[in-house]
PDB file of N, CA and C in Angstrom:
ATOM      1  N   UNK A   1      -8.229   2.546  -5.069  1.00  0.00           N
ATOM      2  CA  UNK A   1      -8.779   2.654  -3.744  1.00  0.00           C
ATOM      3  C   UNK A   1     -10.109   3.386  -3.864  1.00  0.00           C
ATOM      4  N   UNK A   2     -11.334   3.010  -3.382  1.00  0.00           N
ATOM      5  CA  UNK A   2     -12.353   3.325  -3.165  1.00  0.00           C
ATOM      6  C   UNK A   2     -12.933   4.372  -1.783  1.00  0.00           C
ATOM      7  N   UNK A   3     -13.000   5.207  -2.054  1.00  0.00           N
ATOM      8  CA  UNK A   3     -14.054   6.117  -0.903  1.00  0.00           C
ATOM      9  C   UNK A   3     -14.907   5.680  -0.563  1.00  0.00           C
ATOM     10  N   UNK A   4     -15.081   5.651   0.598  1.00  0.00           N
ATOM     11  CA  UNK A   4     -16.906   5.729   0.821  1.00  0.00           C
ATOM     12  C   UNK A   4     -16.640   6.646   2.351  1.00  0.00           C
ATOM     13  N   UNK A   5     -18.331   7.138   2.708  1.00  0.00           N
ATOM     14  CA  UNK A   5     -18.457   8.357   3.802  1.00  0.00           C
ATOM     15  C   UNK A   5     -18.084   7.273   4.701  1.00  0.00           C
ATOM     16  N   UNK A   6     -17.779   8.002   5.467  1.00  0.00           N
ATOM     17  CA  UNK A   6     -18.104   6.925   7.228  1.00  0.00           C
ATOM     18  C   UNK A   6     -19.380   6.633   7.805  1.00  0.00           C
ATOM     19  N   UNK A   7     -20.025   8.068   7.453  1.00  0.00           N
ATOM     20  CA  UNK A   7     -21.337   8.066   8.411  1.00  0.00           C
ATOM     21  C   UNK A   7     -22.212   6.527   7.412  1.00  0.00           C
ATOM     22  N   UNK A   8     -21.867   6.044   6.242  1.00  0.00           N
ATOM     23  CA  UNK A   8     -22.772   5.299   5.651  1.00  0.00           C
ATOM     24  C   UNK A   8     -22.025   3.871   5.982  1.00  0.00           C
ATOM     25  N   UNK A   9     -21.552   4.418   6.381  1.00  0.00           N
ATOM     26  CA  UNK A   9     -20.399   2.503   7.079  1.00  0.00           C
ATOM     27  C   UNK A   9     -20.723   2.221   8.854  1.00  0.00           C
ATOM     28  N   UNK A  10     -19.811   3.128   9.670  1.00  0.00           N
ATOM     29  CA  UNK A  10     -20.117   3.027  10.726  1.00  0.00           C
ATOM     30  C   UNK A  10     -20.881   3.512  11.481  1.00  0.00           C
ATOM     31  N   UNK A  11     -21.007   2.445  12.995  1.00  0.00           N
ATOM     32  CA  UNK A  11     -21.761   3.291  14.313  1.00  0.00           C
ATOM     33  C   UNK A  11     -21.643   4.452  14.648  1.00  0.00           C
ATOM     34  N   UNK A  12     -22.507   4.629  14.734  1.00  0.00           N
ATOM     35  CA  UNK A  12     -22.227   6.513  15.522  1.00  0.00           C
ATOM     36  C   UNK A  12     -21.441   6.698  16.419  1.00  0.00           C
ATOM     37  N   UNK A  13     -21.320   5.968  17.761  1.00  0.00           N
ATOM     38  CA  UNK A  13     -20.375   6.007  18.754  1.00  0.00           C
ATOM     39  C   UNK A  13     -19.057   5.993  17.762  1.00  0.00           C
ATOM     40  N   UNK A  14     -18.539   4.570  16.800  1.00  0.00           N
ATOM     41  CA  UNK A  14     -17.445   4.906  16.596  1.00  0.00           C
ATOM     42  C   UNK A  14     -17.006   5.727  15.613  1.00  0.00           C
ATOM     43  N   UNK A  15     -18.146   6.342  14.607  1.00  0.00           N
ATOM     44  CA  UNK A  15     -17.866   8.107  13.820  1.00  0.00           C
ATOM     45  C   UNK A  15     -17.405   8.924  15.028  1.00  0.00           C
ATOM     46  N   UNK A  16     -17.977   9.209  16.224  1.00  0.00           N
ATOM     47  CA  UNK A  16     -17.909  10.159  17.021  1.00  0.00           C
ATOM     48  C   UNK A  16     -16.009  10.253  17.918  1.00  0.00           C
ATOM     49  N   UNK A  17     -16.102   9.147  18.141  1.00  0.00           N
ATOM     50  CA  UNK A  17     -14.892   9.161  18.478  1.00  0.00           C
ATOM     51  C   UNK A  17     -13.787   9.212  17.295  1.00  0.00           C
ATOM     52  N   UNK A  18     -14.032   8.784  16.520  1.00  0.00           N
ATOM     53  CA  UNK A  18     -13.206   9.279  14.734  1.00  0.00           C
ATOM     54  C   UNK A  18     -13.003  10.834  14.801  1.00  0.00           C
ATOM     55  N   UNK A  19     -13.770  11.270  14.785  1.00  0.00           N
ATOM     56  CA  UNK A  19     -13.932  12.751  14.484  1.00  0.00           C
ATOM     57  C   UNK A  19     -13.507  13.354  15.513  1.00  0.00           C
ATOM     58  N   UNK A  20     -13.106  12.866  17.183  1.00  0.00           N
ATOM     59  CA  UNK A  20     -12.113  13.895  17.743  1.00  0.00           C
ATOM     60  C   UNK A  20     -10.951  13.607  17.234  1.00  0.00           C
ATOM     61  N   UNK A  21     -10.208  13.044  16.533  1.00  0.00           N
ATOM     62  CA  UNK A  21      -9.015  12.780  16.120  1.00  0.00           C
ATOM     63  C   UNK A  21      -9.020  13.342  14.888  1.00  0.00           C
ATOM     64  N   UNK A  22      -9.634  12.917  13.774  1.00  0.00           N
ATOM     65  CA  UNK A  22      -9.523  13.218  12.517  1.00  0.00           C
ATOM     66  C   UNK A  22     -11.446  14.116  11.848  1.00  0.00           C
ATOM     67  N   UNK A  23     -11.327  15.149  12.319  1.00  0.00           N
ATOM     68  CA  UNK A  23     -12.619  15.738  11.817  1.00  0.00           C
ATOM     69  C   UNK A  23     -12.301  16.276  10.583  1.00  0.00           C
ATOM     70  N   UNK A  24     -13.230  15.681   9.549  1.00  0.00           N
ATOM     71  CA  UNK A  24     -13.220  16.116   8.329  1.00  0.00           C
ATOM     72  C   UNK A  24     -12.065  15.791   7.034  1.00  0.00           C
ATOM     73  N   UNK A  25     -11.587  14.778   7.374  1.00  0.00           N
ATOM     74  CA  UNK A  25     -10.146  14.828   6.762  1.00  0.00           C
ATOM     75  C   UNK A  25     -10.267  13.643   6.134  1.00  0.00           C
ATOM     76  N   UNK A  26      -9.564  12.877   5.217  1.00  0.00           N
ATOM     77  CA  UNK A  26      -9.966  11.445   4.712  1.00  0.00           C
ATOM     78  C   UNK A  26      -8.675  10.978   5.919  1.00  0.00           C
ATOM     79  N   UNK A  27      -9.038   9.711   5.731  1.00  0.00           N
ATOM     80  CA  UNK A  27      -8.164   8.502   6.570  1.00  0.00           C
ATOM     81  C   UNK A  27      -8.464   7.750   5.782  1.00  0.00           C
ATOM     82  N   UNK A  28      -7.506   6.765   5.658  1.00  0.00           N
ATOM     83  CA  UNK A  28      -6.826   5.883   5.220  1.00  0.00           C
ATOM     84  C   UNK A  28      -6.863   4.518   6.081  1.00  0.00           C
ATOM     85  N   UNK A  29      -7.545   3.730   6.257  1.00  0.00           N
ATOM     86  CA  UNK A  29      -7.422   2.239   6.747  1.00  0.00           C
ATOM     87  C   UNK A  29      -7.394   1.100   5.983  1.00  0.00           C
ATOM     88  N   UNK A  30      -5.941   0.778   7.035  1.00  0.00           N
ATOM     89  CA  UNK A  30      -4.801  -0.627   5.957  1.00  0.00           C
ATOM     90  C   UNK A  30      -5.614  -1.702   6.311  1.00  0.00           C
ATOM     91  N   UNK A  31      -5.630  -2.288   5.220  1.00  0.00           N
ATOM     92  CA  UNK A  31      -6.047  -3.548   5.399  1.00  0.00           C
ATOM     93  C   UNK A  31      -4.852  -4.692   6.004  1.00  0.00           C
ATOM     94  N   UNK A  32      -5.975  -5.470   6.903  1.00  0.00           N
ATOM     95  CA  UNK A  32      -5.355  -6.397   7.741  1.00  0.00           C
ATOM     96  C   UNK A  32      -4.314  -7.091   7.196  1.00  0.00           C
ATOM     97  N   UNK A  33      -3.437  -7.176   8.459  1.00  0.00           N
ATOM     98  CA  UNK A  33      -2.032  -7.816   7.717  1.00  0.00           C
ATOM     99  C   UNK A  33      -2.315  -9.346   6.417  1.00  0.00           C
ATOM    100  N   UNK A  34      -3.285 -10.106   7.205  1.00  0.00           N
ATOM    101  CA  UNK A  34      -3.971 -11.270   6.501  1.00  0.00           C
ATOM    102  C   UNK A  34      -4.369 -11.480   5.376  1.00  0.00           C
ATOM    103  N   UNK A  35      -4.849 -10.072   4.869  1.00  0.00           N
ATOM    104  CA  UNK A  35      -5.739  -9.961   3.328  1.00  0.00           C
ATOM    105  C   UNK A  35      -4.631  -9.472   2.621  1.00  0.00           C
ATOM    106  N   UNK A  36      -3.429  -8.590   2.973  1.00  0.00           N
ATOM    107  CA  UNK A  36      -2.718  -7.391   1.884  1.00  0.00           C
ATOM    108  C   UNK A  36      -2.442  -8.908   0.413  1.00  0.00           C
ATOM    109  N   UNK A  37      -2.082  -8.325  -0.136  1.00  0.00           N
ATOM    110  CA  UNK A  37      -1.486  -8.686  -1.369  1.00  0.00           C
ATOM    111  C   UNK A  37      -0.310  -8.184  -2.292  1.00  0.00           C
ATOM    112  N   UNK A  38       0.539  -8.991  -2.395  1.00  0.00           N
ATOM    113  CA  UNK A  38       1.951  -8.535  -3.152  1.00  0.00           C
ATOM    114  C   UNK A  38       1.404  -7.544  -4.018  1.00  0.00           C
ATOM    115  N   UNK A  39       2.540  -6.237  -4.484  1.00  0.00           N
ATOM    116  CA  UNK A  39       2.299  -5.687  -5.633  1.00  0.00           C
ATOM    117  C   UNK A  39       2.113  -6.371  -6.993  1.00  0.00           C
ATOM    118  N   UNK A  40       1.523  -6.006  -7.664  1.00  0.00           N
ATOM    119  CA  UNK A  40       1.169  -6.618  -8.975  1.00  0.00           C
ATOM    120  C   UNK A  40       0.310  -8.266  -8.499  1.00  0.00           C
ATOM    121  N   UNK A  41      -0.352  -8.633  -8.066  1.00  0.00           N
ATOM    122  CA  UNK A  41      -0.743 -10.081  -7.492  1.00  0.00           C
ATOM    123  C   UNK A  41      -2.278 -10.004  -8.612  1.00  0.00           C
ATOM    124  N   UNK A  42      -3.139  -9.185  -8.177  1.00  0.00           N
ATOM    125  CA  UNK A  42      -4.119  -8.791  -8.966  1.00  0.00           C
ATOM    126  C   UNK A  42      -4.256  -8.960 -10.091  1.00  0.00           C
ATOM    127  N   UNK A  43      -3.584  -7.694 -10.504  1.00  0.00           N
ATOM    128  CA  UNK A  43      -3.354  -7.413 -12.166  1.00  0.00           C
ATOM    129  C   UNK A  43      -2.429  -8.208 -12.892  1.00  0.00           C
ATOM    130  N   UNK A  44      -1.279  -8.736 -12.338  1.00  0.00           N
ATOM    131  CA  UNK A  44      -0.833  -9.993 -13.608  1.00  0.00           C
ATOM    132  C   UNK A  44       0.630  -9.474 -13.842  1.00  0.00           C
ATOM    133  N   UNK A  45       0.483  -7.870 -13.530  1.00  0.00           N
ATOM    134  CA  UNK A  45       2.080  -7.202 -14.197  1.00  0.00           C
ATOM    135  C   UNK A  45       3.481  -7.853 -13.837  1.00  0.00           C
ATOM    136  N   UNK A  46       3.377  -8.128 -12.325  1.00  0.00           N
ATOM    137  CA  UNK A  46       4.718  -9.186 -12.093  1.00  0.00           C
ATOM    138  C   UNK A  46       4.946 -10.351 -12.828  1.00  0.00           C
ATOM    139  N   UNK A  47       3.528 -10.737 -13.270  1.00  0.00           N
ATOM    140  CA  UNK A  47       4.377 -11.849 -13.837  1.00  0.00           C
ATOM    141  C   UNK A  47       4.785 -11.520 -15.163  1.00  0.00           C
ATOM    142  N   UNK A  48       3.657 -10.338 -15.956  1.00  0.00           N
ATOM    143  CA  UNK A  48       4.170  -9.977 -17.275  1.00  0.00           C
ATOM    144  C   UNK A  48       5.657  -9.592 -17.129  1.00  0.00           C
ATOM    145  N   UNK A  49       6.413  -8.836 -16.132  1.00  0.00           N
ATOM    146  CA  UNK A  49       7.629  -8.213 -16.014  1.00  0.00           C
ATOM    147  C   UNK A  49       8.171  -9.104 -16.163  1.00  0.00           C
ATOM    148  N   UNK A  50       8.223 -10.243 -15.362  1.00  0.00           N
ATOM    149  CA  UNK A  50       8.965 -11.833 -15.189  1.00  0.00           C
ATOM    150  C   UNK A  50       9.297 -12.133 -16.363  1.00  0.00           C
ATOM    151  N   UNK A  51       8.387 -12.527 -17.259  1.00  0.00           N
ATOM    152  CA  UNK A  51       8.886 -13.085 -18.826  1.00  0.00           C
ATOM    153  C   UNK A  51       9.024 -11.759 -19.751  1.00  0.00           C
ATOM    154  N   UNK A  52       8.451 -10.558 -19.455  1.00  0.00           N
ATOM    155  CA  UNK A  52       9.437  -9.701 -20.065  1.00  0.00           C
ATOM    156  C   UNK A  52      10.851  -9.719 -20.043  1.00  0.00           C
ATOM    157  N   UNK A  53      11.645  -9.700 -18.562  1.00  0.00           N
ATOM    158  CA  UNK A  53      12.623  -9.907 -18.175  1.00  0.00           C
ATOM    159  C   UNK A  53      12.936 -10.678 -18.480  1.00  0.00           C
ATOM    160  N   UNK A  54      12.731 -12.396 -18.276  1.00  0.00           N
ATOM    161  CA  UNK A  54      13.414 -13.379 -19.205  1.00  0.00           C
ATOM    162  C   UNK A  54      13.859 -13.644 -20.212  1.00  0.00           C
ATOM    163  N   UNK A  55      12.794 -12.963 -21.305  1.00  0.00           N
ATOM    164  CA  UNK A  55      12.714 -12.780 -22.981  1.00  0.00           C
ATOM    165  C   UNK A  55      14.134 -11.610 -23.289  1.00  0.00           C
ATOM    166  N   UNK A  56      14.310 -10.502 -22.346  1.00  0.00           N
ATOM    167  CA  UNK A  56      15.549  -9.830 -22.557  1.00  0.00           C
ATOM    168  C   UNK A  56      16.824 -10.433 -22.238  1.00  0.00           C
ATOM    169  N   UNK A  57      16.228 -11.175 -21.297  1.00  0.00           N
ATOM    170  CA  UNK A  57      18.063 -11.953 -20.941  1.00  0.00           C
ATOM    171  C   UNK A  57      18.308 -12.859 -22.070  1.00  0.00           C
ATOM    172  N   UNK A  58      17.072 -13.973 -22.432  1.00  0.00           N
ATOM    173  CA  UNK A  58      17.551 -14.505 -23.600  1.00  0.00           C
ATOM    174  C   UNK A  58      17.910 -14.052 -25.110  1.00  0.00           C
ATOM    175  N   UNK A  59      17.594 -13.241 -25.051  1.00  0.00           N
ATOM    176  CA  UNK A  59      18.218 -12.710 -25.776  1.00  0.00           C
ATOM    177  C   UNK A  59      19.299 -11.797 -25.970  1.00  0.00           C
ATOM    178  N   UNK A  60      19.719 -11.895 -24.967  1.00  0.00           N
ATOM    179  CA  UNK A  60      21.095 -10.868 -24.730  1.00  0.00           C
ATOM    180  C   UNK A  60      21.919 -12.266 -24.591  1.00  0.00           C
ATOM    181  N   UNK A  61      21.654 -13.253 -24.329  1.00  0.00           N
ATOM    182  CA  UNK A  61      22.231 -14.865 -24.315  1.00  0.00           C
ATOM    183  C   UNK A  61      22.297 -15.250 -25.896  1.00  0.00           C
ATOM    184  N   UNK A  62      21.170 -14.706 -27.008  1.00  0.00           N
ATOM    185  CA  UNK A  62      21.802 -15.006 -28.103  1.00  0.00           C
ATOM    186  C   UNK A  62      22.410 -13.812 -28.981  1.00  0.00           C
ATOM    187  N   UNK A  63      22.851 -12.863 -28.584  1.00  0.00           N
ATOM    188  CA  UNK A  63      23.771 -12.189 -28.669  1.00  0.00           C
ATOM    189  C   UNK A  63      22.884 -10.864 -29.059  1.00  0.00           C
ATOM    190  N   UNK A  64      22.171 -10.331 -29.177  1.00  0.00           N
ATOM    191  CA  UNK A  64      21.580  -9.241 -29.015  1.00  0.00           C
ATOM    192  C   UNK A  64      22.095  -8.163 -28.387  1.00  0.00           C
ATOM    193  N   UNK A  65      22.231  -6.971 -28.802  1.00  0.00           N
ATOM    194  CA  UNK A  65      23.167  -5.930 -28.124  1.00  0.00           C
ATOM    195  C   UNK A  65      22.529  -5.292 -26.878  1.00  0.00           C
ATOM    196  N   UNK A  66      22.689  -4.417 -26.043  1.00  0.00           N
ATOM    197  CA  UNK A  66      22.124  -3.969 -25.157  1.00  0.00           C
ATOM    198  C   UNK A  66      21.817  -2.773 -25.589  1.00  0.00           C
ATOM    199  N   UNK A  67      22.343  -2.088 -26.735  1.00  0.00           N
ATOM    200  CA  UNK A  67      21.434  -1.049 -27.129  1.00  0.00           C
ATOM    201  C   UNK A  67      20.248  -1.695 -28.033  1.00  0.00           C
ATOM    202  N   UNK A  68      20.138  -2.509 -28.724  1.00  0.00           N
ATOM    203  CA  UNK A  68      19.222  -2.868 -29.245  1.00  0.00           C
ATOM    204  C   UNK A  68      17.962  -3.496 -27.944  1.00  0.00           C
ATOM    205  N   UNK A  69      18.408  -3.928 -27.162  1.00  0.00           N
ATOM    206  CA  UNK A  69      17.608  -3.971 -26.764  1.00  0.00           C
ATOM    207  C   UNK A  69      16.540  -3.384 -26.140  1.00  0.00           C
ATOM    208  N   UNK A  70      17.563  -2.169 -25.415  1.00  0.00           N
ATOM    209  CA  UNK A  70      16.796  -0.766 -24.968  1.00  0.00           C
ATOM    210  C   UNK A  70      16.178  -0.464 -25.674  1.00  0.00           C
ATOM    211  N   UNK A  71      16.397  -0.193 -27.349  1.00  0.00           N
ATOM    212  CA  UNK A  71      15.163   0.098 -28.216  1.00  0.00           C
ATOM    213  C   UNK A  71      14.039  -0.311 -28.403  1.00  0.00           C
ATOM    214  N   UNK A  72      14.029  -2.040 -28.628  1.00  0.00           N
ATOM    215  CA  UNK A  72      13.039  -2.766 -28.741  1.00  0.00           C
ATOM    216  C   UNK A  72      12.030  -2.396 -27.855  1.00  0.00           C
ATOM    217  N   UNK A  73      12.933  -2.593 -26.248  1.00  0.00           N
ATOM    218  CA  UNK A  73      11.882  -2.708 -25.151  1.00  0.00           C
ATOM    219  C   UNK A  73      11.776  -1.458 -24.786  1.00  0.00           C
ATOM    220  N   UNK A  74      12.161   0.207 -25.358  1.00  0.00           N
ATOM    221  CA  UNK A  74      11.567   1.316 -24.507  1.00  0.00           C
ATOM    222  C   UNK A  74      12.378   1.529 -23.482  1.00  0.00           C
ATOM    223  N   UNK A  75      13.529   0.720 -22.935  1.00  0.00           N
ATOM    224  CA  UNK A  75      14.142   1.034 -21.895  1.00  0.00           C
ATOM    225  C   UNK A  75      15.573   1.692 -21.684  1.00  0.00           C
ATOM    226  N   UNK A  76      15.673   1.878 -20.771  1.00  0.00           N
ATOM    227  CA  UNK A  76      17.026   2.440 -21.055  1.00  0.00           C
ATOM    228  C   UNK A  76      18.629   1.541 -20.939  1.00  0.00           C
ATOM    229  N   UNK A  77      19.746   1.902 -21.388  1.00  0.00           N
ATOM    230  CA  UNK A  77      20.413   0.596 -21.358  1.00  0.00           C
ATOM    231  C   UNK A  77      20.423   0.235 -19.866  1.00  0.00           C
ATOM    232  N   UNK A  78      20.657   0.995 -19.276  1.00  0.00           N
ATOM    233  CA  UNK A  78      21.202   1.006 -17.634  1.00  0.00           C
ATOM    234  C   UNK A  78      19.941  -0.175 -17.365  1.00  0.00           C
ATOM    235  N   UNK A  79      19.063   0.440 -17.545  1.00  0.00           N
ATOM    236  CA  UNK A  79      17.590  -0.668 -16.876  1.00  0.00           C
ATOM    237  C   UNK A  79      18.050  -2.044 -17.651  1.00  0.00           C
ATOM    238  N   UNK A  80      18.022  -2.227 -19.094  1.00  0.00           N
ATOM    239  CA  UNK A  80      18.431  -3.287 -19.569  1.00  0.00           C
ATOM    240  C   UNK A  80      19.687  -4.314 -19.006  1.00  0.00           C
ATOM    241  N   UNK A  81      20.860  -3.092 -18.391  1.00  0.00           N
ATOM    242  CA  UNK A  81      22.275  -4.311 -18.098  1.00  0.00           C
ATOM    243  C   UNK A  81      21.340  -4.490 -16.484  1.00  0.00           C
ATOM    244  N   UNK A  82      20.698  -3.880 -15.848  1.00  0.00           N
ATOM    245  CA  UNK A  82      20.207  -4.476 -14.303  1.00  0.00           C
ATOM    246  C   UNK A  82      19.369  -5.398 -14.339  1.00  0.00           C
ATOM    247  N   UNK A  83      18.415  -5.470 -15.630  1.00  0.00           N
ATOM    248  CA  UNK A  83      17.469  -7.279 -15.860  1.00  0.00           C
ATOM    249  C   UNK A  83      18.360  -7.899 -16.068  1.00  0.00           C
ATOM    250  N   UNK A  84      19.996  -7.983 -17.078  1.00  0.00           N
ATOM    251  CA  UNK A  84      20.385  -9.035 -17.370  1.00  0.00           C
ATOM    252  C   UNK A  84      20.889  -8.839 -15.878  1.00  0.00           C
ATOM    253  N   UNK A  85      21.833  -8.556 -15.453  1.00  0.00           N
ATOM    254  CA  UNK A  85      22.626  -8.615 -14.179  1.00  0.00           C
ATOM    255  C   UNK A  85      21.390  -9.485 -13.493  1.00  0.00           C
ATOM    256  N   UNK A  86      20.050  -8.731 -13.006  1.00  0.00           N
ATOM    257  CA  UNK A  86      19.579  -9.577 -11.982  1.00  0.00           C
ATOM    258  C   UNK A  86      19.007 -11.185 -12.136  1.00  0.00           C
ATOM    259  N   UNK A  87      19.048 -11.042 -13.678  1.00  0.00           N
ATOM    260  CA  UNK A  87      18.681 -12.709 -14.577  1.00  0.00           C
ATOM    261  C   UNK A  87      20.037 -13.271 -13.988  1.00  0.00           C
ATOM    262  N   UNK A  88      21.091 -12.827 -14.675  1.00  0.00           N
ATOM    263  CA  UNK A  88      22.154 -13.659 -14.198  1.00  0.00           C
ATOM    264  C   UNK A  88      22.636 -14.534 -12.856  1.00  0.00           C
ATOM    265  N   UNK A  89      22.289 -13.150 -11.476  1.00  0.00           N
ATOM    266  CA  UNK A  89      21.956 -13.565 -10.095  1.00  0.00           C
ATOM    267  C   UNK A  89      21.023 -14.578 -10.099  1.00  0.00           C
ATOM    268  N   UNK A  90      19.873 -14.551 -10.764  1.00  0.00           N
ATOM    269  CA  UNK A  90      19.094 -15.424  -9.997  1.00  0.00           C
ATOM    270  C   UNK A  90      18.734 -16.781 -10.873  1.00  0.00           C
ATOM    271  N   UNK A  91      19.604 -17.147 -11.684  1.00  0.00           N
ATOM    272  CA  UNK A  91      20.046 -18.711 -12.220  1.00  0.00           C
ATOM    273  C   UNK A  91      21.652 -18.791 -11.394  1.00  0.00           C
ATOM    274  N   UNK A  92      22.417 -18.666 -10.496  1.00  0.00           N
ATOM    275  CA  UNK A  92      23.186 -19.200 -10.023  1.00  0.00           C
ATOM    276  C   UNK A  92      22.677 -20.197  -8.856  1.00  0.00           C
TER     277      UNK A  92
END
C-alpha cells in the first residue's frame, strides 16, 4: 500500500472537511467494490499454493508418508493431513 499526502491529491473543500473528522491521522480508503482483487490474484501465490498442494496430495497418493512430507515441504504434519483432507474434498 502506497501513501501519498492528501493536500497533493485533493480539493481543498474536500481536505477541509477530511480534517474535521480525521485531523492528522492516516486513513485508509478501500478501493471500490469493482476493482478489489482476490488474495494472491497479483502475485501468482494462489496458484503456486494450488500445485504446491496438489504435488503433496499426489504424493501422499503414491504412498509418501506424512511425516516425510512435512519435511520436504517445511510444514507441519497437521498442515500436511488438512491439504490432503482438503485435496480429497475437493475431487469428490
Amino acid at each position: 500500500m502506497k501513501y501519498e499526502n492528501a493536500q497533493n491529491i485533493l480539493p481543498n473543500d474536500i481536505l477541509h472537511q477530511l480534517q474535521q473528522y480525521v485531523d492528522g491521522t492516516y486513513l485508509y480508503i478501500p478501493k471500490k467494490d469493482n476493482n478489489k482483487k482476490s488474495w494472491g490474484q497479483d502475485s501468482g501465490v494462489k496458484l503456486e499454493l494450488a500445485k504446491r498442494n496438489n504435488d503433496i496430495f499426489q504424493k501422499f497418493l503414491a504412498g509418501t508418508s506424512v511425516k516425510e512430507l512435512a519435511s520436504n515441504y517445511y510444514l507441519t504434519e497437521n498442515s500436511i493431513r488438512r491439504i490432503i483432507r482438503e485435496c480429497k474434498e475437493s475431487t469428490r
